[in-house]
C-alpha atoms as a PDB file:
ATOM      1  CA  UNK A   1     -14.896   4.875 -18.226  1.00  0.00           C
ATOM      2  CA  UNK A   2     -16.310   1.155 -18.426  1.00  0.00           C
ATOM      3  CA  UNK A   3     -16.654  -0.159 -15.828  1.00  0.00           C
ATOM      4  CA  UNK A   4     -17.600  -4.226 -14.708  1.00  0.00           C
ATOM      5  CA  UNK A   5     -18.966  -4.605 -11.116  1.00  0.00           C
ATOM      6  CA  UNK A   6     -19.225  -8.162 -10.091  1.00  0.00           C
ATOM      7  CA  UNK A   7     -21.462  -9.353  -6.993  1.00  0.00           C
ATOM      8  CA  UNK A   8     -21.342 -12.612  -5.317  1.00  0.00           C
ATOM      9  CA  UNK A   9     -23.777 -13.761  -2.790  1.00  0.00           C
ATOM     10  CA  UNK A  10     -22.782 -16.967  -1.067  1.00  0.00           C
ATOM     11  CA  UNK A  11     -26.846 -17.651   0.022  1.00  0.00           C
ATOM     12  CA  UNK A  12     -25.804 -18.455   3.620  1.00  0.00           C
ATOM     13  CA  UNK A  13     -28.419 -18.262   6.269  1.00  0.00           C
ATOM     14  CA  UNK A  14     -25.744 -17.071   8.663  1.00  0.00           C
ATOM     15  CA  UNK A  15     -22.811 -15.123   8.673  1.00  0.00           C
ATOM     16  CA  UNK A  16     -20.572 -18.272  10.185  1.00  0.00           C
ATOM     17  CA  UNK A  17     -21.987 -20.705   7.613  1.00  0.00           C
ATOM     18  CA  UNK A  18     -21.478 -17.646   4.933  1.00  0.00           C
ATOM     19  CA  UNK A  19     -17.418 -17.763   6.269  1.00  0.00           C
ATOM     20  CA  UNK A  20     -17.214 -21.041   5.117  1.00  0.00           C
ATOM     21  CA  UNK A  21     -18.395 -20.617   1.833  1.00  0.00           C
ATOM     22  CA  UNK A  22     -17.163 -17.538   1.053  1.00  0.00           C
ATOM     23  CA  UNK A  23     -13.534 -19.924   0.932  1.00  0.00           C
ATOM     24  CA  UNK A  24     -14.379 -20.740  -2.504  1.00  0.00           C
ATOM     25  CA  UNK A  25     -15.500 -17.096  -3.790  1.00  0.00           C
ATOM     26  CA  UNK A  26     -11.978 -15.659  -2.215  1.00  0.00           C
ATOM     27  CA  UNK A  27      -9.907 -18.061  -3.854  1.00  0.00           C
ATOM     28  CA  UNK A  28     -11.241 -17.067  -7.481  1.00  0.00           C
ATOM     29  CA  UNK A  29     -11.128 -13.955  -7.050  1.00  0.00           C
ATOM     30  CA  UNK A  30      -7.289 -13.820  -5.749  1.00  0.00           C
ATOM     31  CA  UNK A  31      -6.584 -16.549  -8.481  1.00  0.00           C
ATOM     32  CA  UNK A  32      -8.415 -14.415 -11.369  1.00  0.00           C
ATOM     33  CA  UNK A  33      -7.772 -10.809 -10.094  1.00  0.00           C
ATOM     34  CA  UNK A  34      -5.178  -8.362  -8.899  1.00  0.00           C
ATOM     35  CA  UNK A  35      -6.674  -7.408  -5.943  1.00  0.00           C
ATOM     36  CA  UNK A  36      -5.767  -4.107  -4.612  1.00  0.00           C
ATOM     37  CA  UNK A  37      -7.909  -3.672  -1.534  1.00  0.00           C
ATOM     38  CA  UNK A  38      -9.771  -6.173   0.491  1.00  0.00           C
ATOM     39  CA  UNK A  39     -12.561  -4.419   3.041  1.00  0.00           C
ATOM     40  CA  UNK A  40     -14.030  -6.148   6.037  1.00  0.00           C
ATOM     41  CA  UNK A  41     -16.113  -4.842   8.594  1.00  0.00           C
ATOM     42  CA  UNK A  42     -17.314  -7.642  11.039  1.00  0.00           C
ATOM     43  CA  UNK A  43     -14.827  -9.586  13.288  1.00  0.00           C
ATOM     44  CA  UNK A  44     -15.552 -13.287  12.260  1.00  0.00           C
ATOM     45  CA  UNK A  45     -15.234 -12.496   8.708  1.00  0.00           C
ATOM     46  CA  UNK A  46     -12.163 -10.076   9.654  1.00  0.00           C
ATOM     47  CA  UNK A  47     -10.346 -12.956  11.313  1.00  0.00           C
ATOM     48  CA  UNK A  48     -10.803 -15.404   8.487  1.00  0.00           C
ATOM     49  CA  UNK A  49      -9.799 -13.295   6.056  1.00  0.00           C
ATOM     50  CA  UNK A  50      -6.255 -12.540   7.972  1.00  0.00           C
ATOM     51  CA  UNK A  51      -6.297 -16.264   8.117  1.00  0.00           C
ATOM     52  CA  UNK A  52      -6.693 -16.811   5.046  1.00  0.00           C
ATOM     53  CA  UNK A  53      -4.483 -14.281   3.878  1.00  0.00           C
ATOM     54  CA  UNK A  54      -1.495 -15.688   6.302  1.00  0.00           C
ATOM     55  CA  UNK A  55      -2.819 -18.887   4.344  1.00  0.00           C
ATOM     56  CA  UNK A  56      -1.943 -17.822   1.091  1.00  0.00           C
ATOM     57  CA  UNK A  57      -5.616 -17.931   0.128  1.00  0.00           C
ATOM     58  CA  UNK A  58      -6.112 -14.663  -0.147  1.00  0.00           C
ATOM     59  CA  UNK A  59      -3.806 -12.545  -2.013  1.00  0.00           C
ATOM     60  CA  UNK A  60      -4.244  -8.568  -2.226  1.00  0.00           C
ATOM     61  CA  UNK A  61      -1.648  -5.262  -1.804  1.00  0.00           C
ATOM     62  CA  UNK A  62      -3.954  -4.253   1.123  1.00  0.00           C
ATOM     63  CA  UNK A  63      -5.863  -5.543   4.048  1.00  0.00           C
ATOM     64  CA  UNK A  64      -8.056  -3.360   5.472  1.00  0.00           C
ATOM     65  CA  UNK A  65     -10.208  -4.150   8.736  1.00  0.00           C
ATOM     66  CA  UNK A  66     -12.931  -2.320  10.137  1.00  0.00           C
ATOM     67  CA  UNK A  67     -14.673  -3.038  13.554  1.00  0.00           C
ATOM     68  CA  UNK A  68     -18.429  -2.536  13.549  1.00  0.00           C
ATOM     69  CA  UNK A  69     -19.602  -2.517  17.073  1.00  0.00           C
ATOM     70  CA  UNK A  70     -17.870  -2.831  20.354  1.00  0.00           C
ATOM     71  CA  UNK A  71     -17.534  -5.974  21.453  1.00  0.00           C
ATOM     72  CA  UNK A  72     -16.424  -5.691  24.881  1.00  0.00           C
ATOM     73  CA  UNK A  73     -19.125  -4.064  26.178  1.00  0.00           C
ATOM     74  CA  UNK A  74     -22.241  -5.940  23.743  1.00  0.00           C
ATOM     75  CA  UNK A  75     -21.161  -9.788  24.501  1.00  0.00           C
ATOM     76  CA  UNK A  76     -20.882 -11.352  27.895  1.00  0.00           C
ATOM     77  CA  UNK A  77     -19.716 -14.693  28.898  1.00  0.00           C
ATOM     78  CA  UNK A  78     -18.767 -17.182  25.959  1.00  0.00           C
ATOM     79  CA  UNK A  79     -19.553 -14.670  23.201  1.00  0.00           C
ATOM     80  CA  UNK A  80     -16.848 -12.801  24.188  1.00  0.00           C
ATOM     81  CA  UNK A  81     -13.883 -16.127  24.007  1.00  0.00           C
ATOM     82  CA  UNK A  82     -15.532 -17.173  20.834  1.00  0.00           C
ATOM     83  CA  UNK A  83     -14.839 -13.199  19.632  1.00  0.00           C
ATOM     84  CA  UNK A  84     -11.454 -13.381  21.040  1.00  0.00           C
ATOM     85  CA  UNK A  85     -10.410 -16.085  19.006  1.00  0.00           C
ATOM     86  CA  UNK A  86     -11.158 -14.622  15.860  1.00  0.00           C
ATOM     87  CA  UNK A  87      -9.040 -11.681  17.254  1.00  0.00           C
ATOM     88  CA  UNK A  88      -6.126 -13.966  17.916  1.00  0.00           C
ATOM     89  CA  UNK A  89      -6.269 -13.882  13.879  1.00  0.00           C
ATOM     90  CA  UNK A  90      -5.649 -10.940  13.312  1.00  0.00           C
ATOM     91  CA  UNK A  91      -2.722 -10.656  11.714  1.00  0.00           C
ATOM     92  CA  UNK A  92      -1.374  -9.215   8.316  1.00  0.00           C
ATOM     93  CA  UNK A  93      -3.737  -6.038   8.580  1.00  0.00           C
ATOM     94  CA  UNK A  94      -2.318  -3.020   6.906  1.00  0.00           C
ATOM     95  CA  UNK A  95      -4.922  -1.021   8.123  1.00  0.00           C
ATOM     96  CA  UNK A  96      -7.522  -1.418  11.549  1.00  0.00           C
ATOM     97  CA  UNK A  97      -9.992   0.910  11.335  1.00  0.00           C
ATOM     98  CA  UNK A  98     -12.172   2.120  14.228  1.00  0.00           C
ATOM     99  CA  UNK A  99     -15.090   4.715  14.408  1.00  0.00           C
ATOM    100  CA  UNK A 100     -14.516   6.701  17.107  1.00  0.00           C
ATOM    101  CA  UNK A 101     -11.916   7.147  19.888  1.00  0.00           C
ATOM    102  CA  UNK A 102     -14.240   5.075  22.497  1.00  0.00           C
ATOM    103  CA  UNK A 103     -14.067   2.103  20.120  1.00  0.00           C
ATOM    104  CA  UNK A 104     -10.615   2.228  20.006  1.00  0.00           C
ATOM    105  CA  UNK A 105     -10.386   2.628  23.729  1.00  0.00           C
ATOM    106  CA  UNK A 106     -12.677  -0.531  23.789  1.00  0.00           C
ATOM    107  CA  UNK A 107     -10.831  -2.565  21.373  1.00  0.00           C
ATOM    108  CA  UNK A 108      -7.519  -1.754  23.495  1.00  0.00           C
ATOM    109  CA  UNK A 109      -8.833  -2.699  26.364  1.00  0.00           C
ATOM    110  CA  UNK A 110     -10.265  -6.361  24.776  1.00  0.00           C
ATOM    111  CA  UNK A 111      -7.055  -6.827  22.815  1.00  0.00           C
ATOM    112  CA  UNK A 112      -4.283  -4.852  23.693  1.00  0.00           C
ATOM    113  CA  UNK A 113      -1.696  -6.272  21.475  1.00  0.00           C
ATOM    114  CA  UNK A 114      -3.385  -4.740  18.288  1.00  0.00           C
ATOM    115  CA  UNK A 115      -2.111  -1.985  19.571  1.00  0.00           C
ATOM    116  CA  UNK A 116       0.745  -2.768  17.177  1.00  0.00           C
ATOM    117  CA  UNK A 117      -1.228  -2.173  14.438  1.00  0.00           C
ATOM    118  CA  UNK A 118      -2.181   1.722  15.224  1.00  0.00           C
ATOM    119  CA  UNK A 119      -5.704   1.331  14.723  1.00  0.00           C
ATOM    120  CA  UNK A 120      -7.211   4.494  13.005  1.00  0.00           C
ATOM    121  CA  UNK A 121     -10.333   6.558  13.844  1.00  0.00           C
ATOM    122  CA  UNK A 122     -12.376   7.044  10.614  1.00  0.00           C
ATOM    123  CA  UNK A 123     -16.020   7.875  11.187  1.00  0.00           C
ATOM    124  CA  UNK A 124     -18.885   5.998   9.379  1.00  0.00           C
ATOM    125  CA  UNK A 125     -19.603   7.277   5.530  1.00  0.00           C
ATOM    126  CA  UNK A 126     -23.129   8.212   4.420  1.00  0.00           C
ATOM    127  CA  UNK A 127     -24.764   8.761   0.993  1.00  0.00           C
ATOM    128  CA  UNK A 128     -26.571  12.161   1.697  1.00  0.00           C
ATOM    129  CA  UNK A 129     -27.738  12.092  -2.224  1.00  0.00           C
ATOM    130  CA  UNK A 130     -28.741   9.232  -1.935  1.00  0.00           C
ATOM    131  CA  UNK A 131     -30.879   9.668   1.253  1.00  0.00           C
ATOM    132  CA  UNK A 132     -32.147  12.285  -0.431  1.00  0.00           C
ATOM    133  CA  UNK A 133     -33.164  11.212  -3.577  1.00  0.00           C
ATOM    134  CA  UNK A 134     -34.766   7.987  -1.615  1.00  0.00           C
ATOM    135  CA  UNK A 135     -36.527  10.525   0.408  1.00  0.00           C
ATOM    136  CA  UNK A 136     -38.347  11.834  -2.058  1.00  0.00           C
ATOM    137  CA  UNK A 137     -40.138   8.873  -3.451  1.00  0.00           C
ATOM    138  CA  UNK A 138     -44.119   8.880  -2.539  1.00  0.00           C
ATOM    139  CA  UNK A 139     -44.412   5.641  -0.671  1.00  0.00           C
ATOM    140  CA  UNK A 140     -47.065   6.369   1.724  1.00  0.00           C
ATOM    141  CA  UNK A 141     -50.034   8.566   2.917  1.00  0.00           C
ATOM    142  CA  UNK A 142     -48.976  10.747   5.430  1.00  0.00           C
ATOM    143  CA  UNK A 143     -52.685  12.149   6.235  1.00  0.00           C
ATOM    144  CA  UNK A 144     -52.862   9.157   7.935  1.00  0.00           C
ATOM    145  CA  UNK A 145     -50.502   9.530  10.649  1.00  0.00           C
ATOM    146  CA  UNK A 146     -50.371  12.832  11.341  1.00  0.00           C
ATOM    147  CA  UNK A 147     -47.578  14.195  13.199  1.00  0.00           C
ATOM    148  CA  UNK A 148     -45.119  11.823  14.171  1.00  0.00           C
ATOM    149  CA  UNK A 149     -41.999  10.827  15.776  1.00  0.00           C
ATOM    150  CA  UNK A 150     -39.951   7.735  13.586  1.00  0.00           C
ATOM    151  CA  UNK A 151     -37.620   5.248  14.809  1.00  0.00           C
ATOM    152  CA  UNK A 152     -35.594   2.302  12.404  1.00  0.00           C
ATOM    153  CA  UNK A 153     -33.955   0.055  13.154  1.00  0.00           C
ATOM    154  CA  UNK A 154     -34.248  -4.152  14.188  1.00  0.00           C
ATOM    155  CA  UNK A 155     -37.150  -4.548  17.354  1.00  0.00           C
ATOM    156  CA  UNK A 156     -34.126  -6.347  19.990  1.00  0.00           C
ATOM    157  CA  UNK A 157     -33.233  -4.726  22.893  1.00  0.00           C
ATOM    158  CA  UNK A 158     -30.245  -3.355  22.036  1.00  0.00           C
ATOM    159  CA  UNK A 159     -32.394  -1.277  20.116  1.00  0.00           C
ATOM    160  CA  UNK A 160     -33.506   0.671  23.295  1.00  0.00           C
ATOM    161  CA  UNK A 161     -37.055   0.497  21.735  1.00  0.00           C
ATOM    162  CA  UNK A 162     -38.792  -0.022  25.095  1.00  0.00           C
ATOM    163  CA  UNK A 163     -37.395   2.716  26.863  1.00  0.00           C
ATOM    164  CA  UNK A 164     -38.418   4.782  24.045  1.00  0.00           C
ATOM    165  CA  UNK A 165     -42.150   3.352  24.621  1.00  0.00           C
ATOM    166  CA  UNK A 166     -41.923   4.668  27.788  1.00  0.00           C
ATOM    167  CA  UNK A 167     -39.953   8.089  26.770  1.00  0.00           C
ATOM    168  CA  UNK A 168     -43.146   8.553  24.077  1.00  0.00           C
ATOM    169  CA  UNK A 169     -45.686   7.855  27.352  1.00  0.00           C
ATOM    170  CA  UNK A 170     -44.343  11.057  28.699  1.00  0.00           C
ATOM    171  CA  UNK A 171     -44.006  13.055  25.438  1.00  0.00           C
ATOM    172  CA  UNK A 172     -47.891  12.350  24.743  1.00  0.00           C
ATOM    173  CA  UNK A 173     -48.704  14.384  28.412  1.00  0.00           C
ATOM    174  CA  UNK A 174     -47.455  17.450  26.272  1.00  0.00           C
ATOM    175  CA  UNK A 175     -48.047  16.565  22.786  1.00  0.00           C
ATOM    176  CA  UNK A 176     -51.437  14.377  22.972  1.00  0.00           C
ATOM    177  CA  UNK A 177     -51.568  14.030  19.132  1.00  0.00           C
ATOM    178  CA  UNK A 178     -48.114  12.873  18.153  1.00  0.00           C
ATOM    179  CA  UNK A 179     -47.838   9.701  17.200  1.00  0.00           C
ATOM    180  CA  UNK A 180     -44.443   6.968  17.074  1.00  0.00           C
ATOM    181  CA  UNK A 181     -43.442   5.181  14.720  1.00  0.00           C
ATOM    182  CA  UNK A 182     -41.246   1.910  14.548  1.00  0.00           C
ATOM    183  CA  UNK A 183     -39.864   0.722  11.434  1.00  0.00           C
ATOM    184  CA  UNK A 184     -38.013  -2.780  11.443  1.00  0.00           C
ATOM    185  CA  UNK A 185     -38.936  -6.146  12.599  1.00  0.00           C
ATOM    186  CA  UNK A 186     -37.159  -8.298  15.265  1.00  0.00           C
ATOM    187  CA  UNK A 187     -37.913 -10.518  18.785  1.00  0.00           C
ATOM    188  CA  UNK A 188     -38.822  -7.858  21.025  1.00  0.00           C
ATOM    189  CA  UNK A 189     -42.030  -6.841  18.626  1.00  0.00           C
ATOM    190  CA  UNK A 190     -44.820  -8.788  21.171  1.00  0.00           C
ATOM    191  CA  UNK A 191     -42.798  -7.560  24.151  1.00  0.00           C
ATOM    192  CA  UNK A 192     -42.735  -3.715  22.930  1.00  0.00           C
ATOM    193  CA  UNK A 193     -46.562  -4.258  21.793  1.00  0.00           C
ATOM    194  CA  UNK A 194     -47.818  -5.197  25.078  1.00  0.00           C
ATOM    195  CA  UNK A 195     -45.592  -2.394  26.917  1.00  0.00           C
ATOM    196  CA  UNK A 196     -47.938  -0.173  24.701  1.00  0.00           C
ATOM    197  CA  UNK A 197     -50.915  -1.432  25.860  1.00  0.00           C
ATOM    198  CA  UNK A 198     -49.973  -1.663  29.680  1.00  0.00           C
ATOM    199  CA  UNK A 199     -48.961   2.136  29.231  1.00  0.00           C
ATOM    200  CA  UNK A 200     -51.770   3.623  27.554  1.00  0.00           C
ATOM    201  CA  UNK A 201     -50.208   4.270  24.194  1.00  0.00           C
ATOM    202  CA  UNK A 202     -51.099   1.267  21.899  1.00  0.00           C
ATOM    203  CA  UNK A 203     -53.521   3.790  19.981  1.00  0.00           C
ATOM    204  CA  UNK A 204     -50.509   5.955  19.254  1.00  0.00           C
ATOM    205  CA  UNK A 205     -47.840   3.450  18.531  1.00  0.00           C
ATOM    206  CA  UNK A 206     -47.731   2.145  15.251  1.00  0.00           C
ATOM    207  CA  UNK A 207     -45.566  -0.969  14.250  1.00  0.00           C
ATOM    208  CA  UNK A 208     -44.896  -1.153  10.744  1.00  0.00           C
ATOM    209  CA  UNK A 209     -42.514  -3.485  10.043  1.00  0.00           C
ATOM    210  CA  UNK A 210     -39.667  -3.869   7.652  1.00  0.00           C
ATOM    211  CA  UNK A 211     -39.268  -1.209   5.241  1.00  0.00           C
ATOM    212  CA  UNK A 212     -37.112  -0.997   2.109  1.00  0.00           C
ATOM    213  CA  UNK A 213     -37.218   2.477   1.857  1.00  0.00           C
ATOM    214  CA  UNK A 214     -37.665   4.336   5.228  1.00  0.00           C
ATOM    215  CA  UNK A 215     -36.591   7.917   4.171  1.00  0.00           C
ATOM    216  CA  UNK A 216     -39.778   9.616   2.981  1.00  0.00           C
ATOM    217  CA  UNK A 217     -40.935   8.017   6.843  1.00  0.00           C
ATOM    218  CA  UNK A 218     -38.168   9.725   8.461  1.00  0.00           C
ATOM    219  CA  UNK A 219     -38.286  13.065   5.344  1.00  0.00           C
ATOM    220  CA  UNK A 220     -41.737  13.532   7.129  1.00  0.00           C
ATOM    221  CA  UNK A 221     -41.565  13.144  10.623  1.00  0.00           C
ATOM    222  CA  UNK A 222     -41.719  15.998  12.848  1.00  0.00           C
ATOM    223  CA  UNK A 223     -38.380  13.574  15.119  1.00  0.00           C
ATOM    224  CA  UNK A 224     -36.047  10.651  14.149  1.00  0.00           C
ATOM    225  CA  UNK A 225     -35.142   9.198  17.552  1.00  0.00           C
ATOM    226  CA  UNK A 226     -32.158   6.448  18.153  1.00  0.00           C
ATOM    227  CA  UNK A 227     -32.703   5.269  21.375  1.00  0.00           C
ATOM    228  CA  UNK A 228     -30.271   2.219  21.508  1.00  0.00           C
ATOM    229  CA  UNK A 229     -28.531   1.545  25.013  1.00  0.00           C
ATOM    230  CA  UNK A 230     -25.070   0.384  22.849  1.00  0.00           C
ATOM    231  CA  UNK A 231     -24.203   0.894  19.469  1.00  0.00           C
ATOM    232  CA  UNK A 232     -20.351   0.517  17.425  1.00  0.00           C
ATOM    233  CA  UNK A 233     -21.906   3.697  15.772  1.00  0.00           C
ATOM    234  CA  UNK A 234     -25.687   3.665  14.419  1.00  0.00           C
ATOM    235  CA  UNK A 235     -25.161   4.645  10.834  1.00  0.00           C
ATOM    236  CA  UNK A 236     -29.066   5.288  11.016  1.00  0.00           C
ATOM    237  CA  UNK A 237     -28.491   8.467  13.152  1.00  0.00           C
ATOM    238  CA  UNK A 238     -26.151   9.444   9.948  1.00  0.00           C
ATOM    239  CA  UNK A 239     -29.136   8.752   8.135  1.00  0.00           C
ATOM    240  CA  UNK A 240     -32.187  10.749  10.094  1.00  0.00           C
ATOM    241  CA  UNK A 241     -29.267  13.616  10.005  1.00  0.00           C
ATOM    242  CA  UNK A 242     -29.574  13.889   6.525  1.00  0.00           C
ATOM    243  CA  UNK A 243     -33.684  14.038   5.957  1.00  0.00           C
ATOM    244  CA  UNK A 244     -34.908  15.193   9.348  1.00  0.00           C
ATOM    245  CA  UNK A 245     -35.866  17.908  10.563  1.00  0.00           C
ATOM    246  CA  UNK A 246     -34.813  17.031  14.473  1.00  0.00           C
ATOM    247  CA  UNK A 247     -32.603  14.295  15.779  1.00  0.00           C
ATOM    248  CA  UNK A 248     -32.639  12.853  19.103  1.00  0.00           C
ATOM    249  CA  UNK A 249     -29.834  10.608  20.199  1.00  0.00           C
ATOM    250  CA  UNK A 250     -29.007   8.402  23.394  1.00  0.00           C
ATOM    251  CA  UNK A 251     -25.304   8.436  24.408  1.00  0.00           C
ATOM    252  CA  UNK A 252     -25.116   5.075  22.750  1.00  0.00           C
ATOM    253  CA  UNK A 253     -21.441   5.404  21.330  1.00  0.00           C
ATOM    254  CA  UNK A 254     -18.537   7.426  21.453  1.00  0.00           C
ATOM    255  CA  UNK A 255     -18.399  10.679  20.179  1.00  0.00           C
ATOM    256  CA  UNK A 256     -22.345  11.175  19.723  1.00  0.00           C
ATOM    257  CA  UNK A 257     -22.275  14.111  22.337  1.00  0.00           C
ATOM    258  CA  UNK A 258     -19.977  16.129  20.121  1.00  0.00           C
ATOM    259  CA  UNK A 259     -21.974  15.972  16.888  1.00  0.00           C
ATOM    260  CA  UNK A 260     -23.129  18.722  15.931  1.00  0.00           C
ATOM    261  CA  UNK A 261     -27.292  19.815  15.553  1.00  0.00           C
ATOM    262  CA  UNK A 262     -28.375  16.647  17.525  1.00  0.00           C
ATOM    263  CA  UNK A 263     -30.181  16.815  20.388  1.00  0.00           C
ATOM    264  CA  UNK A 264     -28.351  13.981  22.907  1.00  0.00           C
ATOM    265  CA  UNK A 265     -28.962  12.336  26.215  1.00  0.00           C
ATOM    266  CA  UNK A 266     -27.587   9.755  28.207  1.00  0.00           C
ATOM    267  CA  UNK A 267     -28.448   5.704  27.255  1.00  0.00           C
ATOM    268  CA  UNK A 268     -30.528   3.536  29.386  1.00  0.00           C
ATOM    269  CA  UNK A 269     -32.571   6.460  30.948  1.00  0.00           C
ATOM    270  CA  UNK A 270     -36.143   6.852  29.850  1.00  0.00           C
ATOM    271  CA  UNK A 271     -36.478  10.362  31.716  1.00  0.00           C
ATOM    272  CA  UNK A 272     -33.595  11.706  29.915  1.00  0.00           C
ATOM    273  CA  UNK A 273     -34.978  10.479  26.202  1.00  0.00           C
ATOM    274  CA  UNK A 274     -38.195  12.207  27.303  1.00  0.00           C
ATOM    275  CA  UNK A 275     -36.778  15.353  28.272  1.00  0.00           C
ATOM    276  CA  UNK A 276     -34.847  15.490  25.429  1.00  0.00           C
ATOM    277  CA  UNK A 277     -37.374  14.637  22.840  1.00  0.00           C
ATOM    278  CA  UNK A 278     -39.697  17.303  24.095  1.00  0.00           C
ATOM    279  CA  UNK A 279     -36.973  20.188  24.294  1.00  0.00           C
ATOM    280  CA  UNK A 280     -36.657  18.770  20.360  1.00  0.00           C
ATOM    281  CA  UNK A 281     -40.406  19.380  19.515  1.00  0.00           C
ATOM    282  CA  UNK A 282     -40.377  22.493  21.212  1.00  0.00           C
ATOM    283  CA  UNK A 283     -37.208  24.105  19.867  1.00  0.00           C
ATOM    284  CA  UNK A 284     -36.235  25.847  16.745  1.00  0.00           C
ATOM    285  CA  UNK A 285     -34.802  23.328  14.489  1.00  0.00           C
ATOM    286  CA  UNK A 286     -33.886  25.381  11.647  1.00  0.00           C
ATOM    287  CA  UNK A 287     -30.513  26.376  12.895  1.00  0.00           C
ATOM    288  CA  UNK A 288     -29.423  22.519  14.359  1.00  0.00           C
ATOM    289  CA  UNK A 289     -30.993  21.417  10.478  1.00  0.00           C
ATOM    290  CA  UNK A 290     -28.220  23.448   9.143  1.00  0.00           C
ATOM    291  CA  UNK A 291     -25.549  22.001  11.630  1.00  0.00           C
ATOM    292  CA  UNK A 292     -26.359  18.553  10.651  1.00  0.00           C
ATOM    293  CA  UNK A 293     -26.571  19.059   7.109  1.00  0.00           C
ATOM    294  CA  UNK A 294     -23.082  20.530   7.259  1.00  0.00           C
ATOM    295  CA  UNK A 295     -21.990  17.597   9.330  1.00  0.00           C
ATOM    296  CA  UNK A 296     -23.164  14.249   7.100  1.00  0.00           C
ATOM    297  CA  UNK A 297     -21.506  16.476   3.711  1.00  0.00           C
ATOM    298  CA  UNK A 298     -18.448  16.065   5.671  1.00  0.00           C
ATOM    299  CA  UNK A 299     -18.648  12.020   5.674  1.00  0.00           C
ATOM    300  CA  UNK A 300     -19.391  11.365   2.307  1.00  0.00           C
ATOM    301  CA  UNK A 301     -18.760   7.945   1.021  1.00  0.00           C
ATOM    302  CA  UNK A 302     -15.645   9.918  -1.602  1.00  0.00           C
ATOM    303  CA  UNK A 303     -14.241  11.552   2.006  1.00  0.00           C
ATOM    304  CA  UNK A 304     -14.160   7.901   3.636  1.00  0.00           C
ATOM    305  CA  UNK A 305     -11.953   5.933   1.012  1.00  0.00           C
ATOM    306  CA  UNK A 306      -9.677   9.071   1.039  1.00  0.00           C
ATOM    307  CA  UNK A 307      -9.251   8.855   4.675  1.00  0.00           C
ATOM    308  CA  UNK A 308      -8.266   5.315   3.969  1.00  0.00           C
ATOM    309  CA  UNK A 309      -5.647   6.004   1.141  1.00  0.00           C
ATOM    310  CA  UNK A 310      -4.049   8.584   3.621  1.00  0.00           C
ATOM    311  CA  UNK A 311      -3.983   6.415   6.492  1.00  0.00           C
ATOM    312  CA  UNK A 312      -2.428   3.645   3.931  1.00  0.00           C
ATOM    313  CA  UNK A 313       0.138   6.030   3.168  1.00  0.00           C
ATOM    314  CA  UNK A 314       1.313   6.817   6.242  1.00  0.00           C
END
């Protein structure tokens, strides 16, 4: 089968200049195409594209909304009116999608009256091939580094990257040659930097930035950590479950303490992470490897969109 992929980037510096001209883009495509389905996964761009569609801008057979983090508990303050307003657009949906049953909770709680549109828990997709196959590309020398322990993701402190500075301070009393890893850039960097120094660790700690292609990192660490204090669902812990070896987890979404080979502890506790990354390194992993290879076959990208053309059905 032929097929024709077109991709549009509107070049916006920021996702609420991006809204506005992404008008443009929407309105050629629903004037050129029959669009069948129409995915969104972030709530201003959700709420302008029920606008838009209430508008008769945007023409499709299907609306389908995802939520991406939870919102309630992330924003404080303003950020959360300016977030319910876009919510007060939400209309027209034929299908709300959440991640896991504490979103939806969440999302109830913010915004009851979507209750009317029976939002439906879908966990996050990943490629596992394609982690994989990424995985195995020879990027780097890992001579130089030893064993090591390998977190991604941005440097903010949702991130939970300086209580896993602090977690790693206590893992190096057992484990005096391991070595940590952050991959991603962000504000916190000079903050998480000096926390290394003030604890001892800056030796041990390496920073390396932003990183198209951080699977052979994460392929060839002896631990992939997520360490966030509040997540919608990190799709990187999908991600680590696929390549590593051993996965540690904070409690930093619903439904993390039920999957399967991690090793999980509660968010916002540096103790906990500690204890939990050391039970990792000192464990069998070959069993929990299994587990969460089973696991991530079961959320392939094919399994998603059939979730979503059963939920569309019913």
């Amino acid at each position: 089968m032929n097929e024709r992929i077109e991709c549009v980037s509107v070049g916006a510096l920021n996702e609420k200049v991006g809204l506005l001209a992404a008008r443009s883009i929407i309105k050629k495509f629903s004037r050129e195409y029959e669009v069948n389905r129409v995915y969104s996964s972030q709530v201003h761009l959700n709420g302008m594209l029920c606008l838009y569609r209430i508008m008769g801008i945007l023409k499709c057979e299907h609306l389908i909304i995802r939520e991406s983090t939870v919102i309630a508990d992330r924003f404080k303050g303003l950020r959360k009116y300016e977030f319910l307003l876009f919510y007060s657009f939400y209309k027209k949906i034929d299908l709300l999608i959440c991640q896991t049953e504490y979103m939806r909770k969440r999302l109830l709680d913010f915004v009851p009256r979507l209750e009317r549109f029976h939002p439906a828990i879908i966990p996050n997709p990943v490629n596992v091939e394609r982690a994989v196959k990424m995985a195995d590309e020879p990027i780097f020398d890992i001579e130089q580094y030893g064993s090591y322990i390998v977190t991604v993701g941005r440097l903010i402190e949702t991130k939970g990257g300086d209580l896993l500075i602090q977690a790693f301070s206590q893992v190096l009393k057992k484990h005096q040659s391991m070595k940590l890893m952050f991959i991603g850039d962000g504000e916190e960097l000079s903050h998480w930097q000096s926390l290394t120094e003030k604890l001892g660790v800056s030796d041990s700690v390496f920073f390396m930035g932003h990183i198209d292609n951080p699977f052979p990192y994460l392929k060839y660490s002896v631990l992939g950590v997520v360490a966030s204090r509040r997540e919608g669902f990190p799709n990187v812990l999908l991600e680590m479950m696929s390549v590593c070896q051993r996965v540690v987890s904070t409690h930093c979404a619903g439904g993390i303490a039920e999957i399967p080979g991690i090793y999980d502890c509660p968010a916002n506790n540096e103790n906990a992470l500690a204890e939990a990354m050391i039970e990792s390194l000192e464990g069998d992993s070959k069993l929990r490897v299994e587990l969460m290879r089973n696991e991530v076959f079961k959320r392939t990208p094919k399994a998603f969109l059939d979730e979503i053309s059963n939920a569309l059905i019913k």
